[in-house]
N, C-alpha and C. Protein backbone atom coordinates (compact mmCIF):
# COMPACT_ATOMS: atom_id res chain seq x y z
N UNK A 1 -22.56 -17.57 -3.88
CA UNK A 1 -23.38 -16.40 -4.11
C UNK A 1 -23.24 -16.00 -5.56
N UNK A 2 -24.13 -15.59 -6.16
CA UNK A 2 -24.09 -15.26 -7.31
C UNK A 2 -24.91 -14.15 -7.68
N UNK A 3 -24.59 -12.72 -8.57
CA UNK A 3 -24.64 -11.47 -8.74
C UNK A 3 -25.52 -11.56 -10.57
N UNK A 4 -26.26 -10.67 -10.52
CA UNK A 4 -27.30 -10.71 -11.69
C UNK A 4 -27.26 -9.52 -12.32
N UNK A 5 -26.21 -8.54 -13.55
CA UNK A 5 -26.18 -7.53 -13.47
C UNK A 5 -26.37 -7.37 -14.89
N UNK A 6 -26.92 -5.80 -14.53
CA UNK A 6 -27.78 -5.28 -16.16
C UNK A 6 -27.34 -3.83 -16.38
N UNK A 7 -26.85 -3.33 -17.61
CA UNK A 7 -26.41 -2.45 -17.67
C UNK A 7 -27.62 -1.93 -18.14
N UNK A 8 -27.32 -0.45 -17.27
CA UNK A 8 -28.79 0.19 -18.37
C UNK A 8 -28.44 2.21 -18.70
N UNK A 9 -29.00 2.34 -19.57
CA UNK A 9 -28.75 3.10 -19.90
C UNK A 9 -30.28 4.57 -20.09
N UNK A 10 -29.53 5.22 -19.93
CA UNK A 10 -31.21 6.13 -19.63
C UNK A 10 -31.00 7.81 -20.26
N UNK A 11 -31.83 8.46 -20.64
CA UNK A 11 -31.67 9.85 -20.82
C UNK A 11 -31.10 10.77 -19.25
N UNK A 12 -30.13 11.62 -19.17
CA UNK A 12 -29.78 12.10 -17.91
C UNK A 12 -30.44 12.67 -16.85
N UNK A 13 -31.76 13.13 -17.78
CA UNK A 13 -32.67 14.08 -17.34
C UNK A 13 -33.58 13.13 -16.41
N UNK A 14 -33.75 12.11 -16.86
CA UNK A 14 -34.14 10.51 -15.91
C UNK A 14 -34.10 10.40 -14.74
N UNK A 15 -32.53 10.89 -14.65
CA UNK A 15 -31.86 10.21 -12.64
C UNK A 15 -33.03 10.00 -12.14
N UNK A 16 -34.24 10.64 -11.85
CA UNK A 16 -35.00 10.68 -10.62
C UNK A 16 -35.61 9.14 -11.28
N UNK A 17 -36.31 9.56 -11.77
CA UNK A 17 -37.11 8.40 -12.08
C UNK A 17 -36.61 7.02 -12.16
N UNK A 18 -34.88 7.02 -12.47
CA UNK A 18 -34.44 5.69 -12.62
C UNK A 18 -34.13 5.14 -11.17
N UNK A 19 -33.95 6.69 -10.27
CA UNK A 19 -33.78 6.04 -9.17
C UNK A 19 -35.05 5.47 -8.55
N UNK A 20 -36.40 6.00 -8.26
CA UNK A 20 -37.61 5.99 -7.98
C UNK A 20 -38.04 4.71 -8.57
N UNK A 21 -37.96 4.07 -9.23
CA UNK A 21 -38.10 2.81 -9.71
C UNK A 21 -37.28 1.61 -9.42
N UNK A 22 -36.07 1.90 -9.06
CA UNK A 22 -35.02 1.03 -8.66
C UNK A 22 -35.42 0.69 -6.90
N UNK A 23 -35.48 1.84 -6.43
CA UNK A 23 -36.20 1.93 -4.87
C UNK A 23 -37.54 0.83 -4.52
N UNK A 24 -38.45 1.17 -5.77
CA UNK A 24 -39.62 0.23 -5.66
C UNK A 24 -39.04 -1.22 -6.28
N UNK A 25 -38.17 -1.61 -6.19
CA UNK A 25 -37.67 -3.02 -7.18
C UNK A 25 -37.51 -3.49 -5.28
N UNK A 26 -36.73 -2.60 -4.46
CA UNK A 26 -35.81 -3.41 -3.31
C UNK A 26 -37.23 -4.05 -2.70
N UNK A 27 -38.27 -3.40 -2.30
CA UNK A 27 -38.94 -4.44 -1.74
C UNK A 27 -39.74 -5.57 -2.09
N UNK A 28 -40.08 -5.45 -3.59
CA UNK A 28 -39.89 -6.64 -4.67
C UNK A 28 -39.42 -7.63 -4.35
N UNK A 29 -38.18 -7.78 -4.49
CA UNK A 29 -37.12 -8.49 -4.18
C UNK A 29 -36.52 -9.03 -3.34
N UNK A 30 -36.91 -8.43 -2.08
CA UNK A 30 -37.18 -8.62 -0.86
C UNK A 30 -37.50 -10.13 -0.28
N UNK A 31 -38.84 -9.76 -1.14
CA UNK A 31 -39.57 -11.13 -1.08
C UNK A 31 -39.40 -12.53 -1.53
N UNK A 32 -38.40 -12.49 -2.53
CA UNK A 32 -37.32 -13.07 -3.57
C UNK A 32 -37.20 -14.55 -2.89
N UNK A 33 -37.18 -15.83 -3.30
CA UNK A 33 -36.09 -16.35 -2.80
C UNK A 33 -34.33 -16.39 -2.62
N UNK A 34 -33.74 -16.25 -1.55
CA UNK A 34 -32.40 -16.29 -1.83
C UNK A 34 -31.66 -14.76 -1.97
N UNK A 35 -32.41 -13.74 -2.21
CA UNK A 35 -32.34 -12.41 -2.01
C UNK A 35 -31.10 -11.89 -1.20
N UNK A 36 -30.23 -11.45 -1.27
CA UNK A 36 -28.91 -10.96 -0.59
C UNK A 36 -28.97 -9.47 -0.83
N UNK A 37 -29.24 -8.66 -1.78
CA UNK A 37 -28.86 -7.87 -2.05
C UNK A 37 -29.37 -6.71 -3.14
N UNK A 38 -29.13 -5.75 -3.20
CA UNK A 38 -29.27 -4.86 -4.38
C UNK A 38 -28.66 -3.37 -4.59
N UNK A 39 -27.82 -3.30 -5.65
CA UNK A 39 -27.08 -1.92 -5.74
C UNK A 39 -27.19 -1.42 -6.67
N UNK A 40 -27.92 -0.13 -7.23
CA UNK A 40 -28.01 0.81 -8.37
C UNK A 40 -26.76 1.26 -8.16
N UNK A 41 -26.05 1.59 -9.40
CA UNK A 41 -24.63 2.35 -9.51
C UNK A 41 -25.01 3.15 -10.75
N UNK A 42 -24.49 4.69 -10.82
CA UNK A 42 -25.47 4.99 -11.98
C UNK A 42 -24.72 6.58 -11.95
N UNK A 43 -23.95 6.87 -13.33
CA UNK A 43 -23.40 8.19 -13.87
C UNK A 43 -24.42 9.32 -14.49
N UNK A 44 -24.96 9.81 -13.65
CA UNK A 44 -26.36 10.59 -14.30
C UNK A 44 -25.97 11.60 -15.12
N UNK A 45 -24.55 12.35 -15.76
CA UNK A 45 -23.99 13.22 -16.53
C UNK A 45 -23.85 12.59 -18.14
N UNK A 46 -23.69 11.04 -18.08
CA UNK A 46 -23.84 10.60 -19.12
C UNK A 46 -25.23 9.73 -19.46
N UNK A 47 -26.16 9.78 -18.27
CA UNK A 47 -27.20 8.88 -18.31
C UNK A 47 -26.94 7.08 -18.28
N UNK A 48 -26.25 6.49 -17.91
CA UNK A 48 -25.55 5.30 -17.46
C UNK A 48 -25.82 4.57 -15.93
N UNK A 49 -25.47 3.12 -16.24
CA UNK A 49 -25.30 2.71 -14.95
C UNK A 49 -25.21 1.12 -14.56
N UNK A 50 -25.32 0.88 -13.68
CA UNK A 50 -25.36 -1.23 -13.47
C UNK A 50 -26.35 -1.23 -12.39
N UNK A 51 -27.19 -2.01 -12.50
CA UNK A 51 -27.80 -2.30 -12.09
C UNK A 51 -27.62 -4.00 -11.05
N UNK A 52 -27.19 -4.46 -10.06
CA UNK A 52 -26.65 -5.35 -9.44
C UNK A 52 -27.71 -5.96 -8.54
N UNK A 53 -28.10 -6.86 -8.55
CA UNK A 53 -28.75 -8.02 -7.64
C UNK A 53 -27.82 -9.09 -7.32
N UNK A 54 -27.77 -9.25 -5.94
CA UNK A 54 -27.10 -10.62 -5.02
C UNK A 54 -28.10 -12.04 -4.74
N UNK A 55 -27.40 -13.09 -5.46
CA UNK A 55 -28.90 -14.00 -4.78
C UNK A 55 -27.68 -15.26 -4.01
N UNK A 56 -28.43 -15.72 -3.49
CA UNK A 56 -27.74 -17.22 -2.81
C UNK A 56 -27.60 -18.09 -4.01
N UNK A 57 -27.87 -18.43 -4.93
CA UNK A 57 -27.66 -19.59 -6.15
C UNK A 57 -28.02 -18.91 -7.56
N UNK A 58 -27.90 -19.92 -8.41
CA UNK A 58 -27.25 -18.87 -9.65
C UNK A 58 -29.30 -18.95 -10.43
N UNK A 59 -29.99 -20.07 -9.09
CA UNK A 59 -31.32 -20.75 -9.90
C UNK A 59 -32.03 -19.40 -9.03
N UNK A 60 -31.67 -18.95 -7.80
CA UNK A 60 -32.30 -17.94 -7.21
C UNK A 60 -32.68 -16.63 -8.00
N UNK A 61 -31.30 -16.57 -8.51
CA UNK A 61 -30.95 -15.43 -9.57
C UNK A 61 -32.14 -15.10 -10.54
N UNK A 62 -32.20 -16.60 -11.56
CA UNK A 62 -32.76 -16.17 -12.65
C UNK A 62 -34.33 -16.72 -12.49
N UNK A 63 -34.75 -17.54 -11.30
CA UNK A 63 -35.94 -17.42 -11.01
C UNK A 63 -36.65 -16.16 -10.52
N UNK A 64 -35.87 -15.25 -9.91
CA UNK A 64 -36.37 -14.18 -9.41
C UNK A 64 -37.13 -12.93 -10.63
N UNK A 65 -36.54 -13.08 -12.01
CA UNK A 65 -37.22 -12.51 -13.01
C UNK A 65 -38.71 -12.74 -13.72
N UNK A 66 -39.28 -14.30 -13.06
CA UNK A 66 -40.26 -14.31 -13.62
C UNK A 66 -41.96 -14.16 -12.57
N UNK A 67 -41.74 -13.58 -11.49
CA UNK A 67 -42.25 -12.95 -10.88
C UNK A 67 -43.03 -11.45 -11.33
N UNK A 68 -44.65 -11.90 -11.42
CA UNK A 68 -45.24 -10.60 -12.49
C UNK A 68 -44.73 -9.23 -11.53
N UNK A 69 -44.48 -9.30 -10.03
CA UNK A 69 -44.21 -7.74 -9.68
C UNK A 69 -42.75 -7.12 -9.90
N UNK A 70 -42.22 -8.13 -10.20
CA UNK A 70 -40.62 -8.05 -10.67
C UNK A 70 -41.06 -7.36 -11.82
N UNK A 71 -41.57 -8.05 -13.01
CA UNK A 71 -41.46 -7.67 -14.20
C UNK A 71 -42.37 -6.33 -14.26
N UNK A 72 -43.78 -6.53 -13.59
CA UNK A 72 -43.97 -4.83 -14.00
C UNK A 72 -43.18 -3.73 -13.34
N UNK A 73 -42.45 -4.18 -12.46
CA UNK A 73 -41.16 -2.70 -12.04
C UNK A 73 -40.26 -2.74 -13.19
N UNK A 74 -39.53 -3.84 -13.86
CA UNK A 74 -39.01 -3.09 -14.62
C UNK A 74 -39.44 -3.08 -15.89
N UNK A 75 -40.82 -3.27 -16.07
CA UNK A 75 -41.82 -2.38 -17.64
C UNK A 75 -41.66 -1.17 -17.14
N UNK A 76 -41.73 -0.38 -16.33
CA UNK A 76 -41.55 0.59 -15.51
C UNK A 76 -40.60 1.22 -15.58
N UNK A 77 -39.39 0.60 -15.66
CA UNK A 77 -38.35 1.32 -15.74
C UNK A 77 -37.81 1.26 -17.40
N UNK A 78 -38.33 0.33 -18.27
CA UNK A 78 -37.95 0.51 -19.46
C UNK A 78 -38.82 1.13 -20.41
N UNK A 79 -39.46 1.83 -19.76
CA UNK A 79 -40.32 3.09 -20.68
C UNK A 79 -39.09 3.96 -20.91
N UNK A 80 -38.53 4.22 -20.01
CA UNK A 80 -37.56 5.52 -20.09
C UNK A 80 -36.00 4.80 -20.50
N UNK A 81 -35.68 3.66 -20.37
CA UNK A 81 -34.38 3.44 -20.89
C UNK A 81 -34.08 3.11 -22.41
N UNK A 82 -32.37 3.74 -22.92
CA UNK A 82 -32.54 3.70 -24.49
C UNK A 82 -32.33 2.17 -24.49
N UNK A 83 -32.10 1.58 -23.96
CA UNK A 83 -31.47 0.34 -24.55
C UNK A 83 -32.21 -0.91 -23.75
N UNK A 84 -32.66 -2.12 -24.67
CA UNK A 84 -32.94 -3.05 -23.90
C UNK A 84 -31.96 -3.45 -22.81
N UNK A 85 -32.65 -4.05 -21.49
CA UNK A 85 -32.37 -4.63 -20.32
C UNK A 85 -31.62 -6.06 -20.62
N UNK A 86 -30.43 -6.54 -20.50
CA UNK A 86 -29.34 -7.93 -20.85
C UNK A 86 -29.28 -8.50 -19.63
N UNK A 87 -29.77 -9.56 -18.85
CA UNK A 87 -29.41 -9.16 -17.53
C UNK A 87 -27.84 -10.50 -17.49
N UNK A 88 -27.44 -10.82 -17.15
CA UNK A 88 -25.87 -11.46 -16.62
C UNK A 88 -26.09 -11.98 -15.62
N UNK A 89 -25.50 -13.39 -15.40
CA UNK A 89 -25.37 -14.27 -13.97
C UNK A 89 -23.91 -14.04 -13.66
N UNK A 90 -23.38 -13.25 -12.93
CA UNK A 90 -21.46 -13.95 -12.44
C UNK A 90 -21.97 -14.08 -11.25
N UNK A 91 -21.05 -15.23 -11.20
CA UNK A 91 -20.64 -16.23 -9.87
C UNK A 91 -19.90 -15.51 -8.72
N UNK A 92 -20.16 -14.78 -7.35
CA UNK A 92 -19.39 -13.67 -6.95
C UNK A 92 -17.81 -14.46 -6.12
N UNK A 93 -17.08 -13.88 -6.41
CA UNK A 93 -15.93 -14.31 -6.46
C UNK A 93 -15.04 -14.36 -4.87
N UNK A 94 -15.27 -12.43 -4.93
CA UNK A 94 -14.66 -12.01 -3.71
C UNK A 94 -16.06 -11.03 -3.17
N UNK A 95 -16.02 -11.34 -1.57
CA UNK A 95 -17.07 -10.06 -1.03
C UNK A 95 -16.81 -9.31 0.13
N UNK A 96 -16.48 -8.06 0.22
CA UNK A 96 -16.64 -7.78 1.61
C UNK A 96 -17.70 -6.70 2.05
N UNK A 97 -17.49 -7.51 3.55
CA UNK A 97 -18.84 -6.45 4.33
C UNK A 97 -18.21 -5.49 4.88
N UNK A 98 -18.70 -4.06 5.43
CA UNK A 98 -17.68 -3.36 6.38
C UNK A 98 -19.27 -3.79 7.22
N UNK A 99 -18.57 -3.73 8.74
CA UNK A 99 -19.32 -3.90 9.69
C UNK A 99 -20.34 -2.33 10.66
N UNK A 100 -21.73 -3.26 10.58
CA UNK A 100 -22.33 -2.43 10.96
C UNK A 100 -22.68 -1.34 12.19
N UNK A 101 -22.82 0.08 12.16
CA UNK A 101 -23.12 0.53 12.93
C UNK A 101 -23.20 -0.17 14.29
N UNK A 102 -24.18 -0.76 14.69
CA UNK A 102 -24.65 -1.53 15.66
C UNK A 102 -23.80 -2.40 16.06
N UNK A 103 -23.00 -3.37 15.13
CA UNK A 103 -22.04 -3.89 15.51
C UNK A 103 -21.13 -3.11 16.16
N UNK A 104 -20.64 -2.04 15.39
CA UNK A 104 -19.33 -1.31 16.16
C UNK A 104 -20.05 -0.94 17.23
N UNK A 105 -21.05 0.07 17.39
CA UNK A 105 -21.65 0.34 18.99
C UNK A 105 -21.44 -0.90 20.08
N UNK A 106 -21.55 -2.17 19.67
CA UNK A 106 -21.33 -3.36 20.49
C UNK A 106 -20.32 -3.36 20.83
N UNK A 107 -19.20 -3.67 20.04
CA UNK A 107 -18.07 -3.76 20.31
C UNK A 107 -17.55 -2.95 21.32
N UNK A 108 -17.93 -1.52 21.04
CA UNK A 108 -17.40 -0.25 21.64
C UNK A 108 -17.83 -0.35 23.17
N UNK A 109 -18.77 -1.21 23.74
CA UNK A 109 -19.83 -0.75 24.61
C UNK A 109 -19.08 -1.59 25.19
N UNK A 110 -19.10 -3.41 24.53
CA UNK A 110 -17.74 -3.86 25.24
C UNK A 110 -16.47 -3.95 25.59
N UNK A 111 -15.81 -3.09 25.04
CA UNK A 111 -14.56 -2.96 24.94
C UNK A 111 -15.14 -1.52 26.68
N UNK A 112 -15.81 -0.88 26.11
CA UNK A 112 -15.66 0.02 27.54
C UNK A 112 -15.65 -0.82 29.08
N UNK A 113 -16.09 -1.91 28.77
CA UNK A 113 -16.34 -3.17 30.09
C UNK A 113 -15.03 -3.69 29.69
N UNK A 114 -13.83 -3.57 29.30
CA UNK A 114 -12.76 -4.58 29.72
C UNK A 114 -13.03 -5.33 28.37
N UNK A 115 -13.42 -5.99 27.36
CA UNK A 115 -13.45 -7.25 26.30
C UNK A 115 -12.73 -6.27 25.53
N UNK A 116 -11.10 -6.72 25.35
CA UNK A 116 -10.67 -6.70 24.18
C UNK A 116 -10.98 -7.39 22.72
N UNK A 117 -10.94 -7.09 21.75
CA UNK A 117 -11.15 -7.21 20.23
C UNK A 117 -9.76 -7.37 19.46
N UNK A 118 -8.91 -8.32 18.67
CA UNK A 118 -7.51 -8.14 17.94
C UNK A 118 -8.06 -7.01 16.66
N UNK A 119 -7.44 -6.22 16.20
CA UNK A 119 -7.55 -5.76 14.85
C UNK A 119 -7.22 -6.27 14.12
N UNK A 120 -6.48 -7.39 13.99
CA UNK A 120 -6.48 -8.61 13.28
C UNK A 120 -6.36 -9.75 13.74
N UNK A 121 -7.31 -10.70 12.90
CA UNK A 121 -6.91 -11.83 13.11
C UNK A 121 -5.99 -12.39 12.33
N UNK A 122 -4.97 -13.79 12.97
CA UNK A 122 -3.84 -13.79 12.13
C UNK A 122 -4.24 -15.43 11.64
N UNK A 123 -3.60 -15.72 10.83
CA UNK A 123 -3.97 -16.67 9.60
C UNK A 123 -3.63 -17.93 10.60
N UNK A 124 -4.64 -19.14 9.70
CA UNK A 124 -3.99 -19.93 10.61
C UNK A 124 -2.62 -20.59 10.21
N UNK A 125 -2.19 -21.45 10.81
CA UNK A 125 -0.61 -21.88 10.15
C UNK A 125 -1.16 -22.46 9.17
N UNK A 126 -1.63 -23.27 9.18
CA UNK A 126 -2.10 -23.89 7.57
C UNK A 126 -1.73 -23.12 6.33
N UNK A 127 -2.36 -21.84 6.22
CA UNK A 127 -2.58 -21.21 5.31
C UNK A 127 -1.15 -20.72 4.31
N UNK A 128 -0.45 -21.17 3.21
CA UNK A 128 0.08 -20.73 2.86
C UNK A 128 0.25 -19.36 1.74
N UNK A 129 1.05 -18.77 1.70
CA UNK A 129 0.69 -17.52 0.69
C UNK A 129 1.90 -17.31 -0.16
N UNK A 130 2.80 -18.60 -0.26
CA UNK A 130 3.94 -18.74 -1.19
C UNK A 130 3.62 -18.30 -2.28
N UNK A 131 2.63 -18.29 -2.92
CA UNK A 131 2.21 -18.21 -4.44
C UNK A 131 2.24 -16.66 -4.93
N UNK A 132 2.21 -16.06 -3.82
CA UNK A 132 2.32 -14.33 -3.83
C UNK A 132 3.63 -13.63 -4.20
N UNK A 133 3.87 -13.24 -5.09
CA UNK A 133 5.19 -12.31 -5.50
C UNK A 133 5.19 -11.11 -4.57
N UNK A 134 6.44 -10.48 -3.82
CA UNK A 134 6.50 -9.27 -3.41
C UNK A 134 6.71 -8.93 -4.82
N UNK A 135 5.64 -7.32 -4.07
CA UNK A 135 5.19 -6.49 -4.81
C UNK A 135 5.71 -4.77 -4.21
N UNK A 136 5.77 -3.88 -4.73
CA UNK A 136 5.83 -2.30 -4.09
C UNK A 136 5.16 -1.48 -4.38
N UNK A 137 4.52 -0.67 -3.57
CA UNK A 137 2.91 0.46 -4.11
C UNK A 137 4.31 2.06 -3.56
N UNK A 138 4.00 2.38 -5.17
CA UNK A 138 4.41 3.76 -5.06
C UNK A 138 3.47 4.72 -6.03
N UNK A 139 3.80 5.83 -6.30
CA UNK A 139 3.26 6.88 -6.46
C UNK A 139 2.04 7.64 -5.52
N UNK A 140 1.68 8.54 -6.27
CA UNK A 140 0.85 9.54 -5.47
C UNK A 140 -0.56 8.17 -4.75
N UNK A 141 -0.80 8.45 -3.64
CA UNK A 141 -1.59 7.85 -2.68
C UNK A 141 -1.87 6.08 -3.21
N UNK A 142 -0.21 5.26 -3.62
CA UNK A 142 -0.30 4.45 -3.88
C UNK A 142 -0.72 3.98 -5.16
N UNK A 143 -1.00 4.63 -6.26
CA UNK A 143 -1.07 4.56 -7.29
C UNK A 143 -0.45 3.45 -8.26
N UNK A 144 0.43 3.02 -8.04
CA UNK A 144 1.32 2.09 -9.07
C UNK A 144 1.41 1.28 -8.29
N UNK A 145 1.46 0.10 -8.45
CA UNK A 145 2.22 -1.39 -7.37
C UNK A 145 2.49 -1.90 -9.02
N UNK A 146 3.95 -2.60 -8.43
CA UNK A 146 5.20 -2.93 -8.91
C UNK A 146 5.46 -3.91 -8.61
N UNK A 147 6.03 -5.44 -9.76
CA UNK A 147 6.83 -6.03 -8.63
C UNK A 147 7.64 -5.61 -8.06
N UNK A 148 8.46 -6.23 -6.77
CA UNK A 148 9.24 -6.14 -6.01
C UNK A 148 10.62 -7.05 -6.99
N UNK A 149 11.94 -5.92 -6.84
CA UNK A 149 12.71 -6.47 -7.77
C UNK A 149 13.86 -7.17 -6.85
C-alpha cells in the first residue's frame, strides 16, 4: 500500500472551504483505481494541514493525478492555498484498522448466542521477538519509555 501526501497550507479564515473541497475530492477518487483511502488533517488556528491519499500501488498513486476531475478539484482548492501543492509517494509501512461498528454489533450479537471471541490472538511459535530490548513506560499517562536497565 502506498500513501500520497501533500502538505498544504491555507489562510485560517479558509477552514470551510478547504474542507468543502476536500469532501468533493472523496468521491473523485472513489472512482480511482486502487483507491483505499483519504484523510484531511488540518490546524485551522495556523491555517495548515496534510492532505493523505491511500492507493494499492505506488503506479495507482500517481496515476490517479492525471484524471481532469481530480485536477479541477484541486484548481479548486488552490485558488485559496498560499503555497504550491508537492504531492509525496511513501510506501505505508505500518496500518491499523479499529474495527467497525457493524463488526462489533456482530460480534456482540454472537457472543450473546454462546460464540466466544479471544481478545487476543497469540503469536504463532514461529514468530520470534528476540530483537526487542525490554523497555519501561513511566511518567504522567506513560509519557517516557526507557530502556529497561
Amino acid at each position: 500500500m502506498h500513501a500520497r501526501v501533500m502538505k498544504i497550507r491555507f489562510p485560517p479564515k479558509m477552514k470551510a472551504e478547504v474542507a468543502s473541497v476536500a469532501r468533493g475530492l472523496a468521491p473523485v477518487l472513489k472512482q480511482q483505481r486502487g483507491f483505499k483511502g483519504l484523510q484531511v488533517l488540518t490546524d485551522p488556528s495556523v491555517g495548515e494541514g496534510i492532505m493523505v491519499t491511500l492507493w494499492e500501488t505506488e503506479a495507482d498513486a500517481e496515476a490517479s493525478e492525471i484524471h481532469s476531475s481530480y485536477i479541477a478539484q484541486m484548481s479548486m482548492m488552490s485558488r485559496f492555498l498560499s503555497e504550491p501543492l508537492v504531492p509525496r509517494t511513501y510506501e505505508v509501512s505500518v496500518r491499523t484498522r479499529v474495527p467497525s461498528r457493524s463488526l462489533l454489533r456482530a460480534q456482540a450479537s454472537l457472543r450473546h448466542r454462546g460464540v466466544e471471541f479471544p481478545e487476543r490472538l497469540p503469536l504463532p511459535s514461529s514468530v520470534s521477538l528476540s530483537f526487542m530490548k525490554p523497555f519501561s513506560v513511566s511518567g504522567s499517562g506513560g509519557s517516557r519509555i526507557t530502556p529497561a536497565r
